[in-house]
N, C-alpha and C. Protein backbone atom coordinates (compact mmCIF):
# COMPACT_ATOMS: atom_id res chain seq x y z
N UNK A 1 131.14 -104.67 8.55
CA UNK A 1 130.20 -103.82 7.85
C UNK A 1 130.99 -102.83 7.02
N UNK A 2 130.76 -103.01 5.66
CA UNK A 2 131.86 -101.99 5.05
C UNK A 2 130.71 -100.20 4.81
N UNK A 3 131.88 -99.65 4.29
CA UNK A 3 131.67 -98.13 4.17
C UNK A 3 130.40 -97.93 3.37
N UNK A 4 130.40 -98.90 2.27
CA UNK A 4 129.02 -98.62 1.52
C UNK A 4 127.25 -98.99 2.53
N UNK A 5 127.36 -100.43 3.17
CA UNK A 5 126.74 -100.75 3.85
C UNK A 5 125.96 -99.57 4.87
N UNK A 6 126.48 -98.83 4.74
CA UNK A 6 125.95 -98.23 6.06
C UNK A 6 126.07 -96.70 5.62
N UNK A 7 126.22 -96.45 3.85
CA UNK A 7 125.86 -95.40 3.60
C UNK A 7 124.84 -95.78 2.16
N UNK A 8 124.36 -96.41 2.07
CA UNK A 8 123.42 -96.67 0.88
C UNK A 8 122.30 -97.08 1.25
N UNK A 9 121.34 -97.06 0.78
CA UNK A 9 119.75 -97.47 0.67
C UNK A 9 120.03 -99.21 0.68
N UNK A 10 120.47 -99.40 -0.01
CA UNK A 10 120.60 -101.03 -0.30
C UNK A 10 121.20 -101.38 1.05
N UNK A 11 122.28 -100.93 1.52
CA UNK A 11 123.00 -101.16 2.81
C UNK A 11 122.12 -101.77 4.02
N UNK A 12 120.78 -100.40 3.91
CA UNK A 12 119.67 -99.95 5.44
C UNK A 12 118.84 -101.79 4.81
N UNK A 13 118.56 -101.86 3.80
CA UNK A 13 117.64 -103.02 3.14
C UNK A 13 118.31 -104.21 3.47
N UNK A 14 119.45 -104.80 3.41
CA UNK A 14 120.21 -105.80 3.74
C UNK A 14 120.56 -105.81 5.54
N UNK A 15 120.61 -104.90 6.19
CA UNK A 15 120.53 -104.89 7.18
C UNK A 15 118.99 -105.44 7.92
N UNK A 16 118.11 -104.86 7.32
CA UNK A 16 116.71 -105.13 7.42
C UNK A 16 116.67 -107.05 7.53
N UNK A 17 117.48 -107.32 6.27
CA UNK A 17 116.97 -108.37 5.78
C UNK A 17 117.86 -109.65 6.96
N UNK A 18 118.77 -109.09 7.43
CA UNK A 18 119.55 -110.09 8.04
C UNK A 18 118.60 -109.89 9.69
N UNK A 19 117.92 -108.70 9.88
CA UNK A 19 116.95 -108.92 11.55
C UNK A 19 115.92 -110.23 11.08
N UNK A 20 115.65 -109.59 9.46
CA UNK A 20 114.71 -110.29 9.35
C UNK A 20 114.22 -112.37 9.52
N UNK A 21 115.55 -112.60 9.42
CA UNK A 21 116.37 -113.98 9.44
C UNK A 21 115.82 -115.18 10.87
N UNK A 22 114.71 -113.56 11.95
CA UNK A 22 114.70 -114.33 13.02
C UNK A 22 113.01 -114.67 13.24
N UNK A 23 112.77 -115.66 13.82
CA UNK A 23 111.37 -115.73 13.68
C UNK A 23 110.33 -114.64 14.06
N UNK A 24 110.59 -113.96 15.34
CA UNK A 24 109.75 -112.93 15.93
C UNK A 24 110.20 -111.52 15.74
N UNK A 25 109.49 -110.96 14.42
CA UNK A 25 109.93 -109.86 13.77
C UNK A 25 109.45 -109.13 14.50
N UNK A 26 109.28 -107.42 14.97
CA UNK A 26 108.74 -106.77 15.42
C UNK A 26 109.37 -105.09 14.95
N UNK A 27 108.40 -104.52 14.50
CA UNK A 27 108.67 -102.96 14.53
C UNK A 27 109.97 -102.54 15.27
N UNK A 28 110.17 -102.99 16.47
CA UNK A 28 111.23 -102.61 17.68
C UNK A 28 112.32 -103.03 16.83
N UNK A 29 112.49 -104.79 15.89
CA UNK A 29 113.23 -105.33 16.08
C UNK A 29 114.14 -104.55 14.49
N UNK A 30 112.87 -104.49 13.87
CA UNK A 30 113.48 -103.55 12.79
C UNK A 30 113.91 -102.05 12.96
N UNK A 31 113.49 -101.50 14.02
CA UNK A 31 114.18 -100.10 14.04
C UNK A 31 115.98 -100.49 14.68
N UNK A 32 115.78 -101.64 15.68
CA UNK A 32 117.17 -102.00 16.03
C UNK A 32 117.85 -102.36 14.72
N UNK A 33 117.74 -103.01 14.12
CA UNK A 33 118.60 -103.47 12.78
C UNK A 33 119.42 -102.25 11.96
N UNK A 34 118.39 -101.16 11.90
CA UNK A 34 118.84 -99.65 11.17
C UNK A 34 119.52 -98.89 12.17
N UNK A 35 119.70 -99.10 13.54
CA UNK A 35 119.91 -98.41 14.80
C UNK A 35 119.57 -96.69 14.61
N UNK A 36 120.77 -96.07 14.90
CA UNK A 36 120.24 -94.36 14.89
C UNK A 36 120.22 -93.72 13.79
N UNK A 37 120.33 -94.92 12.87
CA UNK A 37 120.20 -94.19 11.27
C UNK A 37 118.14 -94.54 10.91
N UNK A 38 117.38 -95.14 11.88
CA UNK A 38 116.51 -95.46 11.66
C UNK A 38 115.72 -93.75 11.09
N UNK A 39 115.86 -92.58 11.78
CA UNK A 39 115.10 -91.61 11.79
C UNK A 39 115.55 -91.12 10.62
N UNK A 40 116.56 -90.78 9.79
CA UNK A 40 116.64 -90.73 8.33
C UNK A 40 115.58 -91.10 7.39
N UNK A 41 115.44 -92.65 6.96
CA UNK A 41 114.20 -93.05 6.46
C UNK A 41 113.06 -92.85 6.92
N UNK A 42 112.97 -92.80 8.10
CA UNK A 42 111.41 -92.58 8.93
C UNK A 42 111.04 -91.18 8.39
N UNK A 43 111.70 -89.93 8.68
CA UNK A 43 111.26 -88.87 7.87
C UNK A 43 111.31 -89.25 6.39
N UNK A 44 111.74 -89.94 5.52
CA UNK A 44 112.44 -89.61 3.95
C UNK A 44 110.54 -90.53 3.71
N UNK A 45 110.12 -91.79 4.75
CA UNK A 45 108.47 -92.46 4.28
C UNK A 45 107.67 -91.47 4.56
N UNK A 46 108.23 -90.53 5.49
CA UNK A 46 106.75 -89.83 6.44
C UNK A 46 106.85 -88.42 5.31
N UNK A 47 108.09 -87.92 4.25
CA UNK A 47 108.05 -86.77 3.40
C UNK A 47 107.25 -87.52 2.22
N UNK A 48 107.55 -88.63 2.01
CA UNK A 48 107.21 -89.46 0.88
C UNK A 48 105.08 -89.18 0.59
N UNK A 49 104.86 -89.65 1.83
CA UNK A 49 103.83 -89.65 1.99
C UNK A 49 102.73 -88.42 2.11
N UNK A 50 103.35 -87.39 2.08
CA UNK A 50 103.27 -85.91 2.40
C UNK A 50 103.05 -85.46 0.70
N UNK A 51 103.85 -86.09 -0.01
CA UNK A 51 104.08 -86.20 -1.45
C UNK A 51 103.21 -86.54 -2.57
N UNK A 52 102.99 -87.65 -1.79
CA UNK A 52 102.23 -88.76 -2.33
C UNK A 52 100.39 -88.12 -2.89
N UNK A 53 99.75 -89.12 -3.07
CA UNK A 53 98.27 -88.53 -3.22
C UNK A 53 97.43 -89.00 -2.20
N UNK A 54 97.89 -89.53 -1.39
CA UNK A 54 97.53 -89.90 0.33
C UNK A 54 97.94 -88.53 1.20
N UNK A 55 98.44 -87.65 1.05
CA UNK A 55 98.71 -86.68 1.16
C UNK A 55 97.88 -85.46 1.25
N UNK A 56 96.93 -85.51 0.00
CA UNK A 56 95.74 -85.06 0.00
C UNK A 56 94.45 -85.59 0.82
N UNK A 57 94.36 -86.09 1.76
CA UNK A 57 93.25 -87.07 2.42
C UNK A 57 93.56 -86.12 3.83
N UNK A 58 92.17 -85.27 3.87
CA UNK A 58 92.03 -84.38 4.97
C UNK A 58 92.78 -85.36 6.02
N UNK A 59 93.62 -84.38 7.21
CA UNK A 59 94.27 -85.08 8.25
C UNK A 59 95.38 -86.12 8.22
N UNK A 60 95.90 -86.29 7.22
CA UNK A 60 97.14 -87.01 6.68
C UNK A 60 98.13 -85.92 7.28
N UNK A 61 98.18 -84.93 6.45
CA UNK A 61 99.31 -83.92 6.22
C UNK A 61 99.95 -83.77 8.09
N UNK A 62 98.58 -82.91 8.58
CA UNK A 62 98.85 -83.37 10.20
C UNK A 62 99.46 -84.43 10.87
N UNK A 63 99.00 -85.72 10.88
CA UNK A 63 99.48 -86.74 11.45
C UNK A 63 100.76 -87.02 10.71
N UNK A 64 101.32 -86.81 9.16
CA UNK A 64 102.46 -86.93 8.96
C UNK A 64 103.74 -85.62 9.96
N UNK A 65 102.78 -84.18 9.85
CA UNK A 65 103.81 -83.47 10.42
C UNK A 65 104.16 -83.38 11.48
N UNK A 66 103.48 -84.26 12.60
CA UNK A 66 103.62 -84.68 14.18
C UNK A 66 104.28 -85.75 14.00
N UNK A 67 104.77 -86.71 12.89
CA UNK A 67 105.67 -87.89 13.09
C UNK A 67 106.97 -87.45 13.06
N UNK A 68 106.94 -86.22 12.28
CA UNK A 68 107.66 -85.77 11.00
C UNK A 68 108.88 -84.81 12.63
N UNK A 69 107.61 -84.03 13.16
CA UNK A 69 108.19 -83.23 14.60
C UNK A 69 108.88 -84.18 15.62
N UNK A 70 108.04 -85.43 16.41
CA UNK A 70 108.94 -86.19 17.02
C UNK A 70 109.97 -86.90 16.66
N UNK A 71 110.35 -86.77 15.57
CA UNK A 71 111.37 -87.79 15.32
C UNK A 71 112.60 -86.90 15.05
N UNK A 72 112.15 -85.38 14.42
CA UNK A 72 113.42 -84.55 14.23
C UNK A 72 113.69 -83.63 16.03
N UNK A 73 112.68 -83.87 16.94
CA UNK A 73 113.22 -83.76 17.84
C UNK A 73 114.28 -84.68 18.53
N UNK A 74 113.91 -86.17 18.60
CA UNK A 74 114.62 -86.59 18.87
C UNK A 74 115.91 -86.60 18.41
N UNK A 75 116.43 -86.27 17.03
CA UNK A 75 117.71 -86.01 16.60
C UNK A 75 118.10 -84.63 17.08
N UNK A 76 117.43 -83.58 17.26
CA UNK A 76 117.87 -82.46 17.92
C UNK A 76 118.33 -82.70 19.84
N UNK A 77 117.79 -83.80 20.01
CA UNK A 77 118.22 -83.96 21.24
C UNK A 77 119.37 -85.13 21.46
N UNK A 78 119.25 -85.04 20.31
CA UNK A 78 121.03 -86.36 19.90
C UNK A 78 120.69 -87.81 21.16
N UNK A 79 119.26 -88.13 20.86
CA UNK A 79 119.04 -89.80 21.43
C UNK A 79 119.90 -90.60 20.59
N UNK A 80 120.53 -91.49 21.26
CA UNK A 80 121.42 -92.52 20.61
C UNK A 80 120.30 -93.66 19.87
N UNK A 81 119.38 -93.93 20.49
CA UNK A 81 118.22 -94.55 20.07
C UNK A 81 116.80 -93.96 19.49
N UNK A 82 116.24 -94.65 18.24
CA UNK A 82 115.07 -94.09 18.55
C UNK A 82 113.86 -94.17 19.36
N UNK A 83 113.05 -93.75 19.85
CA UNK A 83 112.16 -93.63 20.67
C UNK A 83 110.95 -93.24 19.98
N UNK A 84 109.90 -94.74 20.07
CA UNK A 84 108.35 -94.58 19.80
C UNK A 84 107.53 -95.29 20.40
N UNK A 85 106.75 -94.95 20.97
CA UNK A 85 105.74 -95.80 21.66
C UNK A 85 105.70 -97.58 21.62
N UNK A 86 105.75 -97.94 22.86
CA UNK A 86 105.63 -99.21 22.70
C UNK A 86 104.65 -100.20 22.21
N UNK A 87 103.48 -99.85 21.86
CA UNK A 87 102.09 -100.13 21.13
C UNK A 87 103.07 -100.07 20.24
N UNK A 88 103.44 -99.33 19.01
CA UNK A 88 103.99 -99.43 17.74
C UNK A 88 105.65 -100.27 18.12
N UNK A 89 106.04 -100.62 18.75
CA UNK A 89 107.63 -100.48 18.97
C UNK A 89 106.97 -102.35 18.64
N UNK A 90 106.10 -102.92 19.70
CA UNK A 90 106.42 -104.07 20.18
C UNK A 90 105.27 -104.88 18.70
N UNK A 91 104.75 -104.05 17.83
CA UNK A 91 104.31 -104.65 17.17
C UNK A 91 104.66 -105.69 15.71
N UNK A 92 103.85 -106.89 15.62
CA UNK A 92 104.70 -108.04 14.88
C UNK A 92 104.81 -107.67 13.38
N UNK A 93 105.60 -107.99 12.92
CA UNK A 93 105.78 -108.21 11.39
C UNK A 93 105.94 -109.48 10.78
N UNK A 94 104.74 -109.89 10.19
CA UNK A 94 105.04 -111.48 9.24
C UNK A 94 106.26 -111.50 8.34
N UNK A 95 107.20 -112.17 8.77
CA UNK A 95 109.09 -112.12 7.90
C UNK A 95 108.29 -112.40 6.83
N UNK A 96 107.43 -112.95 6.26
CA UNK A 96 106.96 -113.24 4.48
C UNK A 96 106.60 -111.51 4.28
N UNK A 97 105.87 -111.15 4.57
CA UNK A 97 105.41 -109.78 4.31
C UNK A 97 107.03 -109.13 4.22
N UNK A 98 107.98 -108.67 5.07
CA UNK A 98 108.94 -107.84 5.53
C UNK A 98 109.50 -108.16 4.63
N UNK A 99 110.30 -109.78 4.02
CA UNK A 99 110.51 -110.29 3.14
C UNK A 99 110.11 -109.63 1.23
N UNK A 100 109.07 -110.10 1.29
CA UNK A 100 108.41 -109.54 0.25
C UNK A 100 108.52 -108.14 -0.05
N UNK A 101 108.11 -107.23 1.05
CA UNK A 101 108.38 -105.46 0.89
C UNK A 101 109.63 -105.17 0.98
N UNK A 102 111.10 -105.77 0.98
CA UNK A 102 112.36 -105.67 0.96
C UNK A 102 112.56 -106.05 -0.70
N UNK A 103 112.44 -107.45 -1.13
CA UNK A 103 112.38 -107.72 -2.42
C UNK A 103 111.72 -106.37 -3.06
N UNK A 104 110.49 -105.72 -3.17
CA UNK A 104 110.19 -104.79 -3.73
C UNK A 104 110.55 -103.50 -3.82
N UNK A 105 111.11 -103.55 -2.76
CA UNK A 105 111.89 -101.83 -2.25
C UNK A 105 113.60 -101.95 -3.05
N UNK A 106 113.84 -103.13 -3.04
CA UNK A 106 115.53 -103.24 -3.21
C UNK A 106 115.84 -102.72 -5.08
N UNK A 107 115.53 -102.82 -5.92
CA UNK A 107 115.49 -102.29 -7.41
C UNK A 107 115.50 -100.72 -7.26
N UNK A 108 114.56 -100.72 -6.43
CA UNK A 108 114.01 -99.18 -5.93
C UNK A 108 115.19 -98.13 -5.40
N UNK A 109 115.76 -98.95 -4.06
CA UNK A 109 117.09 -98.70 -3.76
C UNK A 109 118.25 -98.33 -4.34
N UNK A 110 118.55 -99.47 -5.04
CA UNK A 110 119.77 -99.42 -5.97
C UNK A 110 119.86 -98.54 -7.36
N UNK A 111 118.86 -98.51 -7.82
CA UNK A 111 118.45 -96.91 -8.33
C UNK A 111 119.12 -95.77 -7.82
N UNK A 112 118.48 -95.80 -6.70
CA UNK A 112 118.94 -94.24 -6.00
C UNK A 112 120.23 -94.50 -5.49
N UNK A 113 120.67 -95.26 -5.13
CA UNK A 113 122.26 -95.43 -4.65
C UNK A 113 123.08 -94.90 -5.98
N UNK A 114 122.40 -95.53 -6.67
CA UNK A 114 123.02 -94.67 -8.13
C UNK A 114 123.67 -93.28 -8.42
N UNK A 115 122.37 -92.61 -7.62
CA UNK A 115 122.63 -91.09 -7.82
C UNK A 115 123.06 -90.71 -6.61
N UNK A 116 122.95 -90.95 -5.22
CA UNK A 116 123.26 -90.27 -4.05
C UNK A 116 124.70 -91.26 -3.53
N UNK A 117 125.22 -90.94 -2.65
CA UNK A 117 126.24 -91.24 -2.36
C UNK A 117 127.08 -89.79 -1.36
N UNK A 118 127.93 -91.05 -0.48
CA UNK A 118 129.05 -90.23 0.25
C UNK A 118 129.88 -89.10 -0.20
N UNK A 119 129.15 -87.88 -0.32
CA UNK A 119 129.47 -86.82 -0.51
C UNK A 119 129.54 -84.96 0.01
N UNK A 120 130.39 -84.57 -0.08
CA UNK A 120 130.49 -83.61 0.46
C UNK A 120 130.04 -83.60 2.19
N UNK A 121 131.15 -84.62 2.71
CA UNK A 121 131.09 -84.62 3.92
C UNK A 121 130.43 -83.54 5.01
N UNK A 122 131.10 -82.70 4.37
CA UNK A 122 131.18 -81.27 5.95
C UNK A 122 129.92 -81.10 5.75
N UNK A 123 128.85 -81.26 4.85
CA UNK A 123 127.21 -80.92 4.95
C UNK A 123 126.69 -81.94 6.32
N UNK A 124 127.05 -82.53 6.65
CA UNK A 124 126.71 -83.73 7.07
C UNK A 124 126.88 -84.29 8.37
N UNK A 125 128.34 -83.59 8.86
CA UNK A 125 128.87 -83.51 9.83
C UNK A 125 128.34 -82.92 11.34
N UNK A 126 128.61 -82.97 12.33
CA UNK A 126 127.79 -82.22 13.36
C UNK A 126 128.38 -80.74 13.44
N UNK A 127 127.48 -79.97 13.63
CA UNK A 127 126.10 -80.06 14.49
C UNK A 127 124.92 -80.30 12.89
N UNK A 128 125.41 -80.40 11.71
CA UNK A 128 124.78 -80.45 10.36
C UNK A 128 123.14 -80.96 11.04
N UNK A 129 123.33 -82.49 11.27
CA UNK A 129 121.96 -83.10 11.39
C UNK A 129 121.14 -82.42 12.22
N UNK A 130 121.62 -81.76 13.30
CA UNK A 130 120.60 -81.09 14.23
C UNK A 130 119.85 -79.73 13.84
N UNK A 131 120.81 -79.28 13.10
CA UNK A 131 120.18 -78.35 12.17
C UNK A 131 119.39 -78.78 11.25
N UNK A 132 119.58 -80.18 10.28
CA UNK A 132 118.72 -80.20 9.81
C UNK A 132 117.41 -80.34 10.18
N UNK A 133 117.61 -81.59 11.61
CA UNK A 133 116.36 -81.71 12.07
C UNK A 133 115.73 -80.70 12.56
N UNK A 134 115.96 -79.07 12.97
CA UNK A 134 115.63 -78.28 13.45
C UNK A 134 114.59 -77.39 12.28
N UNK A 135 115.07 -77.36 11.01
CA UNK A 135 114.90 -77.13 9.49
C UNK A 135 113.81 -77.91 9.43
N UNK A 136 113.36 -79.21 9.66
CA UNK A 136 112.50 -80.55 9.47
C UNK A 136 111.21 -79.80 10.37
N UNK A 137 111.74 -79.28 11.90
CA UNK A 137 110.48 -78.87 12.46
C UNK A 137 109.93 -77.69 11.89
N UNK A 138 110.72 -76.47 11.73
CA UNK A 138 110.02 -75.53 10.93
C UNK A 138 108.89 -75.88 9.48
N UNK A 139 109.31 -76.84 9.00
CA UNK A 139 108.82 -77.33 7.51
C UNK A 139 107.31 -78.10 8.11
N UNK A 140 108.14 -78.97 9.46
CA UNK A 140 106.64 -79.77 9.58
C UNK A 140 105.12 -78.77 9.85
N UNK A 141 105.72 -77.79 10.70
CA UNK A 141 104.48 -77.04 11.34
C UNK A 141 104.18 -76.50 10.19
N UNK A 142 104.79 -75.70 8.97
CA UNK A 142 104.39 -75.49 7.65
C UNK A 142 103.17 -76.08 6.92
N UNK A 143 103.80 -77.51 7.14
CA UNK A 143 102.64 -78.40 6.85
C UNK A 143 101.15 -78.10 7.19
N UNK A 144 101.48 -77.85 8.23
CA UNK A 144 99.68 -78.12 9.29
C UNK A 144 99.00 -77.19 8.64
N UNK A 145 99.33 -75.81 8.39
CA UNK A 145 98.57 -74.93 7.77
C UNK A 145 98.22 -75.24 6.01
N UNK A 146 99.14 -75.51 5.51
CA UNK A 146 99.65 -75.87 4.29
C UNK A 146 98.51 -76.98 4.10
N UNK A 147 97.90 -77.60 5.05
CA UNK A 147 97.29 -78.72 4.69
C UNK A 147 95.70 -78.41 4.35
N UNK A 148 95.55 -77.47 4.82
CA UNK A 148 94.03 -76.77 4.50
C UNK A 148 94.37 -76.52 2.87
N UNK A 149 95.09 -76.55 2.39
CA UNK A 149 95.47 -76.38 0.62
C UNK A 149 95.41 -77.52 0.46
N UNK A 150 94.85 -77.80 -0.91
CA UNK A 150 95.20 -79.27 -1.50
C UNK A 150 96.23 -79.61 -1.83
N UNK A 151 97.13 -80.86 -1.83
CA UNK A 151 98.61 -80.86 -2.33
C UNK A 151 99.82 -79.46 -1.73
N UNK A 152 99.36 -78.84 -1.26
CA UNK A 152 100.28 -78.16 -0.54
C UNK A 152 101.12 -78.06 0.57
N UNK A 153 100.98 -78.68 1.20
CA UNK A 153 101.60 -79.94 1.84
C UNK A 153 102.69 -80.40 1.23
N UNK A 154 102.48 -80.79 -0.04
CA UNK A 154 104.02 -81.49 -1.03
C UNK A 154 105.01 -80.31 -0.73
N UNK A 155 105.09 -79.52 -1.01
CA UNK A 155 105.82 -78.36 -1.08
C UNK A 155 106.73 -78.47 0.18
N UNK A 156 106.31 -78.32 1.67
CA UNK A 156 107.75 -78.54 2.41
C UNK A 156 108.20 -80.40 2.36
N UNK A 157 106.91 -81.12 1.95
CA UNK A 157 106.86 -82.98 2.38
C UNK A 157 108.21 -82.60 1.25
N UNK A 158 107.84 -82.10 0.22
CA UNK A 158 109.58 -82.61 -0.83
C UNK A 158 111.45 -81.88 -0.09
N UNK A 159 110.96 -81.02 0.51
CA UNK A 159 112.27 -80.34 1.02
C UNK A 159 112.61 -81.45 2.16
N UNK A 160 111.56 -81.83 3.00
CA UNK A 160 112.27 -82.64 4.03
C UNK A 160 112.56 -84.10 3.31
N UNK A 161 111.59 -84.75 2.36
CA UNK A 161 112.29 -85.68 2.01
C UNK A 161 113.76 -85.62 0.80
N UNK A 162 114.32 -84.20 0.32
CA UNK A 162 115.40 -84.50 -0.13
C UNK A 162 116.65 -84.03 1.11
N UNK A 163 115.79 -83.69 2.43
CA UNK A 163 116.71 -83.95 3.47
C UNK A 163 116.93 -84.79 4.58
N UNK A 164 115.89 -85.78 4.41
CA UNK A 164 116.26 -86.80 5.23
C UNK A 164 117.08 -87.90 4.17
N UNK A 165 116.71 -87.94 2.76
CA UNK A 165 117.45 -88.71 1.96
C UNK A 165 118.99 -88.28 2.09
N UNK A 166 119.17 -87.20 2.10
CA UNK A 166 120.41 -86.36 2.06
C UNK A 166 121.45 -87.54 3.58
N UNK A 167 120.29 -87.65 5.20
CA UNK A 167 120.73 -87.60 6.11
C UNK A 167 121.27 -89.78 5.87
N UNK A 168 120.16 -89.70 5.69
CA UNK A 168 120.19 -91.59 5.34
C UNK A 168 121.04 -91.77 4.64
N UNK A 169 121.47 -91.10 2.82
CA UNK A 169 122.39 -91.69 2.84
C UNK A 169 123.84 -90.73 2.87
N UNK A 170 123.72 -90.32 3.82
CA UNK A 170 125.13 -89.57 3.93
C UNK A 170 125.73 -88.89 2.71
N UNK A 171 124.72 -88.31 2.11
CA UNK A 171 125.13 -86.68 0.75
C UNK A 171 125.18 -86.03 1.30
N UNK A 172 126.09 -85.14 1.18
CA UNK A 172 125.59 -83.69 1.32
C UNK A 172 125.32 -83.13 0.32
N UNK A 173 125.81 -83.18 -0.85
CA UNK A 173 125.13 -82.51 -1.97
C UNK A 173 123.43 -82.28 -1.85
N UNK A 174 122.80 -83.96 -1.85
CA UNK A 174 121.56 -83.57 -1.61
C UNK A 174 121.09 -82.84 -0.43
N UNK A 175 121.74 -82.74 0.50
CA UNK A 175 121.48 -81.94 1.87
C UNK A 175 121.29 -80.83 1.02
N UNK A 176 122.45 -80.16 0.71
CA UNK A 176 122.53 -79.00 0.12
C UNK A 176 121.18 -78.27 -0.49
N UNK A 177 120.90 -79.67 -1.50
CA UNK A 177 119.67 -79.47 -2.69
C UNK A 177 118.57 -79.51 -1.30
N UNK A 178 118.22 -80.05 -0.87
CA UNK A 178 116.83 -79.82 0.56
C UNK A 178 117.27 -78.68 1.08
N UNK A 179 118.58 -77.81 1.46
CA UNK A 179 118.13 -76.52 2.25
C UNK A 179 117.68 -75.26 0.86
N UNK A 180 118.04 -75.92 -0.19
CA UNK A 180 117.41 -74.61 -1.21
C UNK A 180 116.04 -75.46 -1.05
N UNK A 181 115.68 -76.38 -1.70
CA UNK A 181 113.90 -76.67 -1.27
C UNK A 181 113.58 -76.26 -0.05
N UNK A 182 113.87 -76.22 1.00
CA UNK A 182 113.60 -75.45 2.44
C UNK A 182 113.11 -74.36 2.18
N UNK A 183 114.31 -73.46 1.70
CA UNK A 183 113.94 -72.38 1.60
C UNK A 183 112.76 -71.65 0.56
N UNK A 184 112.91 -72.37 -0.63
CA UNK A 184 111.91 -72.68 -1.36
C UNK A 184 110.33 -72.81 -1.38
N UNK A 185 110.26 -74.25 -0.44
CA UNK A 185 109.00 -74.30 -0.33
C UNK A 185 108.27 -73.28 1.40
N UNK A 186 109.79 -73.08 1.97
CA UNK A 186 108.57 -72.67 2.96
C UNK A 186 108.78 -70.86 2.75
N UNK A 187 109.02 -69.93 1.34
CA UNK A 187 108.60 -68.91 0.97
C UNK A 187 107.64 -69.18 0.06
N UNK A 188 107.60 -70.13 -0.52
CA UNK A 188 105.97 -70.27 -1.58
C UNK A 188 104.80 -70.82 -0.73
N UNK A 189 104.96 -71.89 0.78
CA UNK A 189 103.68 -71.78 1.78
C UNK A 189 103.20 -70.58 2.07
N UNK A 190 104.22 -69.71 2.76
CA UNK A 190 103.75 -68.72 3.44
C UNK A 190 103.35 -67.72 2.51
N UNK A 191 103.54 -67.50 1.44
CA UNK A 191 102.73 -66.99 0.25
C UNK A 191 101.44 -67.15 0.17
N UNK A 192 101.24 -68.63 0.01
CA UNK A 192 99.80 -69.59 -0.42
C UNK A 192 99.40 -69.39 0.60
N UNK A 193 99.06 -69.12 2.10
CA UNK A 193 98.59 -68.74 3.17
C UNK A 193 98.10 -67.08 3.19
């Protein structure tokens, strides 16, 4: 597995694609494929979506900032694995579907590999991630209130997703750029409140 592999977007996608190779796909089988880099992207879909205009749909914002909380706990508690319910863990994925949403995501990828990259190590380094994920919970509970606003919500959903992007692909620069959005969006929530 070389150095890029396992610091690029395209890397996490080709990894994806080689679990994918086996007949009985499963949620479980794809978080194993990404191993403890899985919670990176999991926050960078769950900020995405926070972002997004699904975002605005009373009770989104919530259920994103409780995904958004267990998962940066679990990096604050430095699990070697991730940990999610087995209802979601053991559930199937059609390899044509997984297939197909890899083909579509991969252009997407390599884009951003473009701009992010292995940088400025020491952002990145420990205890870095636990802080960030600690940063991730303050932002999520942000959310919950934030969500009685329309689109306000985006405001910390963009700080954590330019810091879980930061964590996935091993920037720190962008780390950097998410603790000024941190700080950012969660003095313009508590404003808007």
């Amino acid at each position: 597995m070389s150095s890029s592999s396992t610091t690029s977007l395209s890397g996490i996608l080709d990894h994806l694609r080689e679990a994918a190779e086996t007949e009985h796909i499963t949620i479980g089988t794809v978080l194993s494929a990404i191993g403890c880099r899985a919670i990176g992207p999991l926050l960078f879909v769950s900020a995405l979506i926070l972002i997004s205009p699904i975002g605005a749909i009373p009770g989104v914002p919530v259920l994103m900032a409780a995904l958004i909380i267990i998962l940066s706990m679990q990096m604050i508690w430095g699990t070697q694995s991730l940990w999610l319910p087995t209802v979601i863990t053991q559930r199937p994925i059609p390899p044509d579907k997984l297939h197909e949403a890899l083909n579509k995501l991969s252009p997407y990828a390599s884009r951003i590999d473009r701009f992010v990259g292995d940088r400025m190590n020491w952002a990145i380094q420990d205890p870095m991630p636990r802080i960030i994920a600690l940063i991730c919970v303050v932002l999520a509970l942000l959310v919950i209130p934030a969500g009685l606003i329309p689109f306000a919500a985006a405001l910390p959903g963009s700080a954590i997703m330019l810091l879980s992007l930061g964590l996935a692909t091993r920037d720190g620069l962008i780390v950097l750029l998410g603790f000024v959005g941190a700080a950012t969006a969660s003095t313009v929530t508590i404003l808007l409140m």
